[in-house]
C-alpha atoms as a PDB file:
ATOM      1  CA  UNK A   1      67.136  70.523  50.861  1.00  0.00           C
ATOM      2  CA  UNK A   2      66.610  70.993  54.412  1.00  0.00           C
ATOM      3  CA  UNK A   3      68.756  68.181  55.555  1.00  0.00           C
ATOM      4  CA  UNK A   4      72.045  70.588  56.026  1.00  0.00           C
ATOM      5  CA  UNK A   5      69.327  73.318  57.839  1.00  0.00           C
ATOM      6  CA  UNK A   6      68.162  70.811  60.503  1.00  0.00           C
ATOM      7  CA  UNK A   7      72.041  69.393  60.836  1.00  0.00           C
ATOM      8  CA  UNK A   8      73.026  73.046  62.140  1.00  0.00           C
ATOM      9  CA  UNK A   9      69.943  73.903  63.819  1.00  0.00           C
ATOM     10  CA  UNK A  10      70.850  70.388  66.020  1.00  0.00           C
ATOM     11  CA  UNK A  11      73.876  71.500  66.769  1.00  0.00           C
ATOM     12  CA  UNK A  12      73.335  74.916  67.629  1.00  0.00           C
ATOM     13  CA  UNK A  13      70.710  73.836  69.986  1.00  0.00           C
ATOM     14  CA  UNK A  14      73.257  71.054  71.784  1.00  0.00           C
ATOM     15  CA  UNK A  15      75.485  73.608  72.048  1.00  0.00           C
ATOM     16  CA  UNK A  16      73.278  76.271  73.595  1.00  0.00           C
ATOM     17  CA  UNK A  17      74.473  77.509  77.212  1.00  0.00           C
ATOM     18  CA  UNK A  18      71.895  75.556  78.791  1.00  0.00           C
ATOM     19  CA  UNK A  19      73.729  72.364  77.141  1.00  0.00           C
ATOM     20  CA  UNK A  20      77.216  73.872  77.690  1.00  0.00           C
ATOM     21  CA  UNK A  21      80.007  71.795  79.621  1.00  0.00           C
ATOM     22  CA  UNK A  22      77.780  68.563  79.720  1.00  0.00           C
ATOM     23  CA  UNK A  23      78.656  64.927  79.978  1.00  0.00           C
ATOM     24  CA  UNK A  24      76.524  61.913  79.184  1.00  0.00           C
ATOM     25  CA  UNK A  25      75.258  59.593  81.917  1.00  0.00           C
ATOM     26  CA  UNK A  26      74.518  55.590  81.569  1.00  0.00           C
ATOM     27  CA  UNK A  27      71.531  53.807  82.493  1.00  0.00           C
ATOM     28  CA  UNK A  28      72.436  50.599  84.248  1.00  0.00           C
ATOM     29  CA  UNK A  29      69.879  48.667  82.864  1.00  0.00           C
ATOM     30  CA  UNK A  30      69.625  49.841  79.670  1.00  0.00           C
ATOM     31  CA  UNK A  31      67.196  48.111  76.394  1.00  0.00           C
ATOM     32  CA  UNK A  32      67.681  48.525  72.766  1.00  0.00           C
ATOM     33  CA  UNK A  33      70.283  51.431  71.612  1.00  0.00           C
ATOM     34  CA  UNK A  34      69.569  53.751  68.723  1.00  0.00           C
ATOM     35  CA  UNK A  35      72.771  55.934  67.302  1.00  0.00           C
ATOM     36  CA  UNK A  36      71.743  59.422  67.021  1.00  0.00           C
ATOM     37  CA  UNK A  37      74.562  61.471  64.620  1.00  0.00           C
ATOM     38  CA  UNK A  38      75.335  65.321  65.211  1.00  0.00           C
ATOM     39  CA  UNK A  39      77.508  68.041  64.337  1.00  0.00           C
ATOM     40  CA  UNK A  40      77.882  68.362  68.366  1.00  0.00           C
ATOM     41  CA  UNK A  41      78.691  64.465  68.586  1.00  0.00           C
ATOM     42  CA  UNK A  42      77.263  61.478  68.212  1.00  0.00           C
ATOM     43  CA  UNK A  43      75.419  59.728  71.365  1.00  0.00           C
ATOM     44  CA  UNK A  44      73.650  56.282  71.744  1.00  0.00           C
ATOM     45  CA  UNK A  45      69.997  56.718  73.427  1.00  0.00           C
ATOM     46  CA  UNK A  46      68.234  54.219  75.029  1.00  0.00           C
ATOM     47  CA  UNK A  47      64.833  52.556  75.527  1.00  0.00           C
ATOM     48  CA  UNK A  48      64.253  50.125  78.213  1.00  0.00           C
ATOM     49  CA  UNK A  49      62.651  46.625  77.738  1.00  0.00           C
ATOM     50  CA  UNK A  50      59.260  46.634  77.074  1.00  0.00           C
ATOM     51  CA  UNK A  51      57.001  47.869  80.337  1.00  0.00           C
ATOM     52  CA  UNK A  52      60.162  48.078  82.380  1.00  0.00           C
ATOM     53  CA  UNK A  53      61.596  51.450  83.953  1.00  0.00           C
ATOM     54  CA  UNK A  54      65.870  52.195  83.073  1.00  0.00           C
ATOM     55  CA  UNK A  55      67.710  52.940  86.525  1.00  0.00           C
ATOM     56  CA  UNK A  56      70.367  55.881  86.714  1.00  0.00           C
ATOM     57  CA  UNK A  57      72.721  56.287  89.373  1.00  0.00           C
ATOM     58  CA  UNK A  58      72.504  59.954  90.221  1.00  0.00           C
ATOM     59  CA  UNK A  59      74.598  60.047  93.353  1.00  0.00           C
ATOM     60  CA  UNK A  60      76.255  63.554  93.845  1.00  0.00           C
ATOM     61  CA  UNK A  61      74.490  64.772  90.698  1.00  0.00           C
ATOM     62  CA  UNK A  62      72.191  67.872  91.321  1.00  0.00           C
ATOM     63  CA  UNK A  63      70.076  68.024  88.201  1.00  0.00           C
ATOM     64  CA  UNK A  64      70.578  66.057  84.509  1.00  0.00           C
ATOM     65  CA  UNK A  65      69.201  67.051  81.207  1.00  0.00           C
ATOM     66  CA  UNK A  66      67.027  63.704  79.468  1.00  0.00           C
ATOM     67  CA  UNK A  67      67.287  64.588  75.902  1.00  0.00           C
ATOM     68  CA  UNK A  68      65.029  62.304  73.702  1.00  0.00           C
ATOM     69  CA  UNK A  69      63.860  61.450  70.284  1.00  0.00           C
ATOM     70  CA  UNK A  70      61.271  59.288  68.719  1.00  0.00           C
ATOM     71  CA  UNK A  71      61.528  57.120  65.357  1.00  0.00           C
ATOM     72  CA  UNK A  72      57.874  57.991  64.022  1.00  0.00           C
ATOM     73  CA  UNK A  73      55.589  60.685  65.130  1.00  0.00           C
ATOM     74  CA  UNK A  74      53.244  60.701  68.251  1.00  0.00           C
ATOM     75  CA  UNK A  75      50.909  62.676  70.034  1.00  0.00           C
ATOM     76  CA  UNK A  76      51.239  63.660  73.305  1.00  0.00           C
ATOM     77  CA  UNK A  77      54.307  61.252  74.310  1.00  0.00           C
ATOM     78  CA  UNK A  78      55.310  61.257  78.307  1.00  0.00           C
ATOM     79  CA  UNK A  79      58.459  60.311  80.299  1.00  0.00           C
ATOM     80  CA  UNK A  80      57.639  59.155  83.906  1.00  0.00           C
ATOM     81  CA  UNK A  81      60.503  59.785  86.348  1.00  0.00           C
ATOM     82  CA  UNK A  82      60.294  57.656  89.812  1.00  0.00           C
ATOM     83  CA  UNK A  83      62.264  59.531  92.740  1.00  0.00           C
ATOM     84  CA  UNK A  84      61.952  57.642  95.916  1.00  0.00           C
ATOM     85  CA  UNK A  85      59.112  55.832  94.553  1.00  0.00           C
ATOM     86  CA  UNK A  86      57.117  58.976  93.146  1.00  0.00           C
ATOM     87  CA  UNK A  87      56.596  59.419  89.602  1.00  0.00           C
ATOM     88  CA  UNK A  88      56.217  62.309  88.251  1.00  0.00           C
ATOM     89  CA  UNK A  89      55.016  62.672  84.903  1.00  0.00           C
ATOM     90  CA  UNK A  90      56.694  64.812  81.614  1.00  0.00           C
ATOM     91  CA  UNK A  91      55.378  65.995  78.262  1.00  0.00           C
ATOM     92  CA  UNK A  92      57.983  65.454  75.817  1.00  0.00           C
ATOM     93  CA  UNK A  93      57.225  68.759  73.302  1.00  0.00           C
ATOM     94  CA  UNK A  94      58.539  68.358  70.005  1.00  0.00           C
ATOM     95  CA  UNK A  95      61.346  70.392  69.055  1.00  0.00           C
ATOM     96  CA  UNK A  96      62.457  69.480  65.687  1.00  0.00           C
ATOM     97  CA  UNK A  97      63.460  67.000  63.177  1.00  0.00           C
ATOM     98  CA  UNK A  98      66.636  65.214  62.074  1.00  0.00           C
ATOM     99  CA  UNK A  99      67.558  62.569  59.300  1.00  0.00           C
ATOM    100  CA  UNK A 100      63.606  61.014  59.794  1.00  0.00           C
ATOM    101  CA  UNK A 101      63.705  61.142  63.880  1.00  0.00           C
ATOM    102  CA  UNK A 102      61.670  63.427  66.016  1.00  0.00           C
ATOM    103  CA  UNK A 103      64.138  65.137  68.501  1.00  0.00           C
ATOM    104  CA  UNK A 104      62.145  66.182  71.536  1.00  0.00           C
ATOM    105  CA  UNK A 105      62.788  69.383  74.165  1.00  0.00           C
ATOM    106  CA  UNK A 106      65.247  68.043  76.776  1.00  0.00           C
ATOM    107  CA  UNK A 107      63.562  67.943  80.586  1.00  0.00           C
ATOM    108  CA  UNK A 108      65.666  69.188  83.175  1.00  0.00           C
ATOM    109  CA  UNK A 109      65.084  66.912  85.811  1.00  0.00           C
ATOM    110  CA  UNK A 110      66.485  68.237  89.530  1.00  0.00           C
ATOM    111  CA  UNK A 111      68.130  65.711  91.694  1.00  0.00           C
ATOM    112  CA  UNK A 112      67.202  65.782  95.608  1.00  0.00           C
ATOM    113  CA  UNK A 113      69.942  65.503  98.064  1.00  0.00           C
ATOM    114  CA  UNK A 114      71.831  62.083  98.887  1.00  0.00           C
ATOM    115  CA  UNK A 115      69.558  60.429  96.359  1.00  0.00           C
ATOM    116  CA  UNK A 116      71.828  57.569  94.835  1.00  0.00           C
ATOM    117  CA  UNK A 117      69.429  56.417  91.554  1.00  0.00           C
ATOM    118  CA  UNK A 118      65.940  57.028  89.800  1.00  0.00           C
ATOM    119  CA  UNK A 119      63.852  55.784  87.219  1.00  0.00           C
ATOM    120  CA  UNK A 120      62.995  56.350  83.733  1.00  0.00           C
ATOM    121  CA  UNK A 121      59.681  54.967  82.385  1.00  0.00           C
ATOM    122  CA  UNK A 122      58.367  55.531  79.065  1.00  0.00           C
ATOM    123  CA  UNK A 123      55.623  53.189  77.575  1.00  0.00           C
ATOM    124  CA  UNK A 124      56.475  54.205  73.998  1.00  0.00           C
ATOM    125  CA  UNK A 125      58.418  51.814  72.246  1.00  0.00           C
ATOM    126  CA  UNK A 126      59.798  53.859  69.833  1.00  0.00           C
ATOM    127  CA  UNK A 127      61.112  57.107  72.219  1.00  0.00           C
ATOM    128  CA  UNK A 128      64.904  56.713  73.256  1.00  0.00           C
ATOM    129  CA  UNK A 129      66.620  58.338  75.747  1.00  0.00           C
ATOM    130  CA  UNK A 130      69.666  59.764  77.370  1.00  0.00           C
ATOM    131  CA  UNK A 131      70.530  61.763  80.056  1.00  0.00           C
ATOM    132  CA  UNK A 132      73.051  64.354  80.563  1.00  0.00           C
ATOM    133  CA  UNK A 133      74.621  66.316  83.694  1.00  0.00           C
ATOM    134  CA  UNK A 134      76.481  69.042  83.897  1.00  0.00           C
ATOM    135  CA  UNK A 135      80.201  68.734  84.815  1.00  0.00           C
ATOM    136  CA  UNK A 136      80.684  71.229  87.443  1.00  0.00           C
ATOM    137  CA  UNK A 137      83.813  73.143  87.394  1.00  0.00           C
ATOM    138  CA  UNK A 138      87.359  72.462  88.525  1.00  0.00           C
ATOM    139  CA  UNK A 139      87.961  74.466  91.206  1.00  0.00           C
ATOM    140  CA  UNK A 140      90.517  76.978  90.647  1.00  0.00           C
ATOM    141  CA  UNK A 141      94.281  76.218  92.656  1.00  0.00           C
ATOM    142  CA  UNK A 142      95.380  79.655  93.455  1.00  0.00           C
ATOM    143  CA  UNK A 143      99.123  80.229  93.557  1.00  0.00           C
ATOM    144  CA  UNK A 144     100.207  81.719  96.913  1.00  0.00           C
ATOM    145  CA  UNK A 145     100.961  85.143  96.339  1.00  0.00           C
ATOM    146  CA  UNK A 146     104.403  86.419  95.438  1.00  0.00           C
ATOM    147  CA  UNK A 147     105.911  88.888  97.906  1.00  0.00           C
ATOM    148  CA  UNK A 148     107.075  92.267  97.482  1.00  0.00           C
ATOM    149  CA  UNK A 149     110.550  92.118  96.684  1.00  0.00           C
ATOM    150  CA  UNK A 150     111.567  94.432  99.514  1.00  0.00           C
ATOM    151  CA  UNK A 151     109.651  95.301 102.548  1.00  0.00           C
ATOM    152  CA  UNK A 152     109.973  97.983 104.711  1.00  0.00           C
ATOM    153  CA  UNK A 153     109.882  96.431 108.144  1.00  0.00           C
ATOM    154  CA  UNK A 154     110.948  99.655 111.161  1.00  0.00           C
ATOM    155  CA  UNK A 155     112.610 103.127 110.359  1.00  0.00           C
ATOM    156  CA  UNK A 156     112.652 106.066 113.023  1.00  0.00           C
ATOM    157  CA  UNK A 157     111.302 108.468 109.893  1.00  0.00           C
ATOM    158  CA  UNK A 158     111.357 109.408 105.951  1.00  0.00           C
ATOM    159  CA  UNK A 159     113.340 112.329 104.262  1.00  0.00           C
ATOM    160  CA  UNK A 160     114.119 113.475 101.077  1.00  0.00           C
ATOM    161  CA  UNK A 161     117.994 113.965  99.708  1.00  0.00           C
ATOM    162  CA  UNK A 162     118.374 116.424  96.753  1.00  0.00           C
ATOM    163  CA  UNK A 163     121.219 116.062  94.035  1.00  0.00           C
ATOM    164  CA  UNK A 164     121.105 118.204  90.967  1.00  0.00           C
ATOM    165  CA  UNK A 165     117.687 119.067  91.037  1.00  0.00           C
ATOM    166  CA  UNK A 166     116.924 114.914  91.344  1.00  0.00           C
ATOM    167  CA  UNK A 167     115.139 114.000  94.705  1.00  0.00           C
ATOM    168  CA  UNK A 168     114.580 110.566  96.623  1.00  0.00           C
ATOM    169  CA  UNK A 169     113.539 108.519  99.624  1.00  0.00           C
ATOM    170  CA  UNK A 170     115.641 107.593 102.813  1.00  0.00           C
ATOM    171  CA  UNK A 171     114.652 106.130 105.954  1.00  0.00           C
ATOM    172  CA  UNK A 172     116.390 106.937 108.512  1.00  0.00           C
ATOM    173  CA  UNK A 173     117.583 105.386 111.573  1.00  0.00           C
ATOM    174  CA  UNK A 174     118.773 106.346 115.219  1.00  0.00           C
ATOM    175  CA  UNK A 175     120.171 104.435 118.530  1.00  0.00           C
ATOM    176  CA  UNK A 176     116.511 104.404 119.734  1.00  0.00           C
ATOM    177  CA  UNK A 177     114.981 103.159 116.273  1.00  0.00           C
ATOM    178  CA  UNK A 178     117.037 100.650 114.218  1.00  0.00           C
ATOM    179  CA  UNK A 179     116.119 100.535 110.106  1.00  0.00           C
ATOM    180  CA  UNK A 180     114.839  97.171 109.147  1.00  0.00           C
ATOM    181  CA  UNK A 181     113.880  95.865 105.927  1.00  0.00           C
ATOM    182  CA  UNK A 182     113.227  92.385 103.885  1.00  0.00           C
ATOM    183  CA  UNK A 183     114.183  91.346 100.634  1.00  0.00           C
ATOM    184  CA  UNK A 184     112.343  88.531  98.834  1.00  0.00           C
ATOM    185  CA  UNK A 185     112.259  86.032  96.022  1.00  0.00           C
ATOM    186  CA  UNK A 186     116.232  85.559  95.827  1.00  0.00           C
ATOM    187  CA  UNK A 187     116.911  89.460  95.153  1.00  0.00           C
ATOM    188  CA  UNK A 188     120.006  90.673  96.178  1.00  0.00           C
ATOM    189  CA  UNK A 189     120.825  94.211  97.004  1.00  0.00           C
ATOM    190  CA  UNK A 190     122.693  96.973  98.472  1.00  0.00           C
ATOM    191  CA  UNK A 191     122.538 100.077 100.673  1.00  0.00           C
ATOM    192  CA  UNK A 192     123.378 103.248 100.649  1.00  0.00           C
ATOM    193  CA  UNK A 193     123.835 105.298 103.712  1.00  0.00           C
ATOM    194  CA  UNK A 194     124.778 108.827 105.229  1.00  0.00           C
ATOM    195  CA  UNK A 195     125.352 110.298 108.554  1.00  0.00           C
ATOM    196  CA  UNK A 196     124.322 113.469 109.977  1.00  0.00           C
ATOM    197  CA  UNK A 197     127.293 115.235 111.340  1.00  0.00           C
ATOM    198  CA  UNK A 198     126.924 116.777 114.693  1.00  0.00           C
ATOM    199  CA  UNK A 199     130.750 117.646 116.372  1.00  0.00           C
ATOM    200  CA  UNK A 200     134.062 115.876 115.848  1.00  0.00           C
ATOM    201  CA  UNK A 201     132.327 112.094 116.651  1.00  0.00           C
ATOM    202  CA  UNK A 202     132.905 109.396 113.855  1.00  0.00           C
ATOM    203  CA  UNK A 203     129.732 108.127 112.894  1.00  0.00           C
ATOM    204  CA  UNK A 204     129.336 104.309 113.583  1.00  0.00           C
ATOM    205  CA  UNK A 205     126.808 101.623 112.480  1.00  0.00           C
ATOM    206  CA  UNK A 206     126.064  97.944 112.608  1.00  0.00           C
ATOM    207  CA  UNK A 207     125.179  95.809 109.809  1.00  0.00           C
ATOM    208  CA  UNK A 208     122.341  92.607 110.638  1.00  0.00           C
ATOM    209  CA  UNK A 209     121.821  89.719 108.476  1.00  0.00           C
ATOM    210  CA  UNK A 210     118.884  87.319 110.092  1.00  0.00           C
ATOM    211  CA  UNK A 211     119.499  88.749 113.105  1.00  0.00           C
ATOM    212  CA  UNK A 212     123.083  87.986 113.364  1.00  0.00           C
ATOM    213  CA  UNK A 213     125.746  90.579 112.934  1.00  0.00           C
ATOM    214  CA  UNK A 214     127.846  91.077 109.773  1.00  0.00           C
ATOM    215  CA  UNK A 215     130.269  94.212 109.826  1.00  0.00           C
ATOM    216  CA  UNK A 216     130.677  97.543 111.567  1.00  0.00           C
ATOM    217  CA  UNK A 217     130.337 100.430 109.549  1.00  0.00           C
ATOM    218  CA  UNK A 218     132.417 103.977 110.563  1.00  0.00           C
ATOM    219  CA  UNK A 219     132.081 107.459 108.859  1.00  0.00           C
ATOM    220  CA  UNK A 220     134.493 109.956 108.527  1.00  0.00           C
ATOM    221  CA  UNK A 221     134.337 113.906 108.823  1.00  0.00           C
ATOM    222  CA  UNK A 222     134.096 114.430 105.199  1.00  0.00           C
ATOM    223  CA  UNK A 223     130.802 116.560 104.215  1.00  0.00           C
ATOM    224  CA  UNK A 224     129.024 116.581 100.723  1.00  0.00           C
ATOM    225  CA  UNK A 225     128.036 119.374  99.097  1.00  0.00           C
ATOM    226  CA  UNK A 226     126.160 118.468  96.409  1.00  0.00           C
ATOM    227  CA  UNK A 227     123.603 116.198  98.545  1.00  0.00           C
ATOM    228  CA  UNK A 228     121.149 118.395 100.482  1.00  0.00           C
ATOM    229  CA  UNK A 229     118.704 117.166 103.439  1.00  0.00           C
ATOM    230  CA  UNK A 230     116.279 120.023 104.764  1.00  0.00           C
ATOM    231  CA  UNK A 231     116.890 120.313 108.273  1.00  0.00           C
ATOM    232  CA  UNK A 232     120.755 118.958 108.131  1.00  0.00           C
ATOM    233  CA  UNK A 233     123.000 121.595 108.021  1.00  0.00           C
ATOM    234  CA  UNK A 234     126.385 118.893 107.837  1.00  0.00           C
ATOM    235  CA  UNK A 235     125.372 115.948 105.724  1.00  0.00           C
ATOM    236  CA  UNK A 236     128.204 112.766 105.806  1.00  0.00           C
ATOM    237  CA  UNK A 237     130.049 111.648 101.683  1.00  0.00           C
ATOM    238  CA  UNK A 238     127.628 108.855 101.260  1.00  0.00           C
ATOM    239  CA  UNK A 239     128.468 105.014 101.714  1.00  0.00           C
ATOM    240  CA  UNK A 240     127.739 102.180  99.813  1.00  0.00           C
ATOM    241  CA  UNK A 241     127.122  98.504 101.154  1.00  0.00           C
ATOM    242  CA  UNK A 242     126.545  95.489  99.667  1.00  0.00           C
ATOM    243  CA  UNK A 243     124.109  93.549 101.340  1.00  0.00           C
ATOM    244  CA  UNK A 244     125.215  89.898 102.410  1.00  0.00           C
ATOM    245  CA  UNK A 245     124.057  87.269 100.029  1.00  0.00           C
ATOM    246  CA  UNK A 246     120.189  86.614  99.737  1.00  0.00           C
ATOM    247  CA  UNK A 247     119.374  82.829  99.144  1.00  0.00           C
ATOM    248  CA  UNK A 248     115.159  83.582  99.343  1.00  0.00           C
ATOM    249  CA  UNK A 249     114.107  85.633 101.754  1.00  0.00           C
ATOM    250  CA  UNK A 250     116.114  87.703 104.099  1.00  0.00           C
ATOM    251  CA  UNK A 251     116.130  90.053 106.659  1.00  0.00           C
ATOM    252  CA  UNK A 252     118.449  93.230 107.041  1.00  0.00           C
ATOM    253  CA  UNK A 253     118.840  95.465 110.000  1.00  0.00           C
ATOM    254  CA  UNK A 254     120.759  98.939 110.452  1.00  0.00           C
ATOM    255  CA  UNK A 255     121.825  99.495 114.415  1.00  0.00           C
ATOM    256  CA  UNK A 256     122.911 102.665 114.976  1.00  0.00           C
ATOM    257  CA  UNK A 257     126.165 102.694 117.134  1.00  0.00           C
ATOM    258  CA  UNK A 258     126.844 105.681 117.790  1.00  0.00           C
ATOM    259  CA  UNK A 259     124.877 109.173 118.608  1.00  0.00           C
ATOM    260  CA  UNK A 260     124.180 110.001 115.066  1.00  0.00           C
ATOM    261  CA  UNK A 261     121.146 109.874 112.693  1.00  0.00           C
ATOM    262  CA  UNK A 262     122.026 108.051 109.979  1.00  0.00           C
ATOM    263  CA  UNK A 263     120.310 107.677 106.691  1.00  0.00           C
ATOM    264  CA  UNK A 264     119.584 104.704 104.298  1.00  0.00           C
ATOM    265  CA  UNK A 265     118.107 103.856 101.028  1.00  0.00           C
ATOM    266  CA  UNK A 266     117.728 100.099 100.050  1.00  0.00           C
ATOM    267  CA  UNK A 267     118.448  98.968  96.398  1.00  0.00           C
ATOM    268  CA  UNK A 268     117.289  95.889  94.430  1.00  0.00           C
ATOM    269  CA  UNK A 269     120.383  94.853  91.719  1.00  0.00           C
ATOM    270  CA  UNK A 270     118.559  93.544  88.492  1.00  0.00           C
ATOM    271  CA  UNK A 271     118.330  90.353  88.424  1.00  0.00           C
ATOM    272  CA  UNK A 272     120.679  88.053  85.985  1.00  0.00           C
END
C-alpha cells in the first residue's frame, strides 16, 4: 500500500529545485549497472569492480550531485571521493525507500578549478551510483534594439499651433538653424509646414534627403485664419510634403532659404 506513496515521494524529491535542470554524467570506467525506475526518469547507477575507484571526467563542471542507492540495508555506508589524490570521505544518510532499494541523500560534491577527473570509491558492493551536474543556462541572445521610428535630430525651437480648440507640436526652423529629423524601420512619411509672414517676401525652403537635395519649396502671401501661433501675428496656408521614399533608415533636413521662420511637423503614414 505504500508502493504508489514512495513512487511520488521519489519523484518529488528528483524534482526538487536543488535537482532542477540536471543532466546525468558517465563514469569512464564503470562496473556492474543496476536500473533504477522513477516517475522523474529512469537512470542506470553504477558500482565499480570490486576494490577499484570509478573515474569521472569533470572538466568545466563546477559541482555534481552523486545520488545513490543500496540493494539491502547498511549501517553507516561511505563514498570516498579522490580530488588530486585526496580523499575525502561521505556519509551516505538514508533518505527513503523504493520498490526494495534504499535511496540515499545525494552529496553535492564541488569541483575545483581546471580539474579534468576524480574518483569515486565505495567498498560496499551493493551501493550504486551516479552523478549528476547541473546544466548551466543558455545565455540569453538579445535582439539589438529597435529604433524609434522618427527621431528628432536639430530644430531652432518648439511651438504650439491651435485649430478649433485642437493644439500640437512644430519645430521650427530658421537660416541659422536647419530642422532635421530621422525616420526608421522602413516608415515613410510626410511634412507639414508653415511660414511666418513678415513683408511682401515669398517664403522659400529646401528639402534634404541623405544629405542630398530634393526640391525647393516657395510660399505664397496667403494667411490662415483658423491656425493660430502665439507670438505670430501673420501665419502662412499650411503646406504639405511628401517625404522622398524611405527604404530603412533615412535622414530628412529642412534648409531655410529665405529670411523667414518656418514651421514643421513630421508625420509617420501607417504602415500597409
Amino acid at each position: 500500500m505504500y508502493k504508489p506513496f514512495l513512487l511520488i515521494l521519489a519523484g518529488m524529491i528528483l524534482l526538487a529545485p536543488g535537482w532542477a535542470k540536471t543532466s546525468p554524467l558517465s563514469f569512464s570506467n564503470p562496473g556492474n549497472r543496476r536500473l533504477l525506475k522513477t516517475e522523474a526518469g529512469n537512470y542506470y547507477y553504477y558500482r565499480s569492480l570490486p576494490e577499484k575507484s570509478m573515474t569521472l571526467n569533470v572538466s568545466g563542471i563546477e559541482s555534481i550531485e552523486l545520488r545513490s542507492f543500496a540493494i539491502e540495508s547498511l549501517r553507516k555506508p561511505k563514498v570516498h571521493v579522490v580530488i588530486d589524490r585526496k580523499s575525502t570521505a561521505y556519509d551516505l544518510k538514508p533518505e527513503s525507500r523504493l520498490n526494495g532499494f534504499h535511496l540515499y541523500e545525494p552529496v553535492k560534491i564541488s569541483i575545483p578549478r581546471n580539474t579534468e577527473s576524480i574518483e569515486i570509491l565505495c567498498y560496499e558492493r551493493s551501493i550504486y551510483f551516479r552523478p549528476f551536474y547541473t546544466v548551466p543556462p543558455k545565455p540569453k541572445t538579445s535582439k539589438p534594439a529597435r529604433p524609434a521610428n522618427r527621431v528628432i535630430r536639430a530644430h531652432g525651437g518648439i511651438m504650439t499651433m491651435t485649430h478649433n480648440g485642437n493644439s500640437s507640436e512644430y519645430y521650427t526652423f530658421n537660416p541659422s538653424q536647419s530642422f532635421k529629423f530621422t525616420l526608421n524601420n522602413s516608415r515613410d512619411g510626410i511634412v507639414y509646414v508653415r511660414a511666418r509672414l513678415l513683408d511682401r517676401s515669398l517664403p522659400e525652403f529646401d528639402l534634404y534627403h541623405n544629405g542630398e537635395l530634393v526640391e525647393t519649396h516657395e510660399f505664397s502671401l496667403k494667411r490662415t485664419t483658423q491656425y493660430k501661433v502665439v507670438g505670430i501675428d501673420h501665419l502662412s496656408t499650411g503646406m504639405k510634403i511628401s517625404l522622398p521614399k524611405n527604404g530603412g533608415s533615412s535622414e530628412y533636413e529642412l534648409r531655410a532659404k529665405s529670411d523667414h521662420l518656418f514651421l514643421a511637423k513630421p508625420v509617420l503614414l501607417k504602415e500597409e
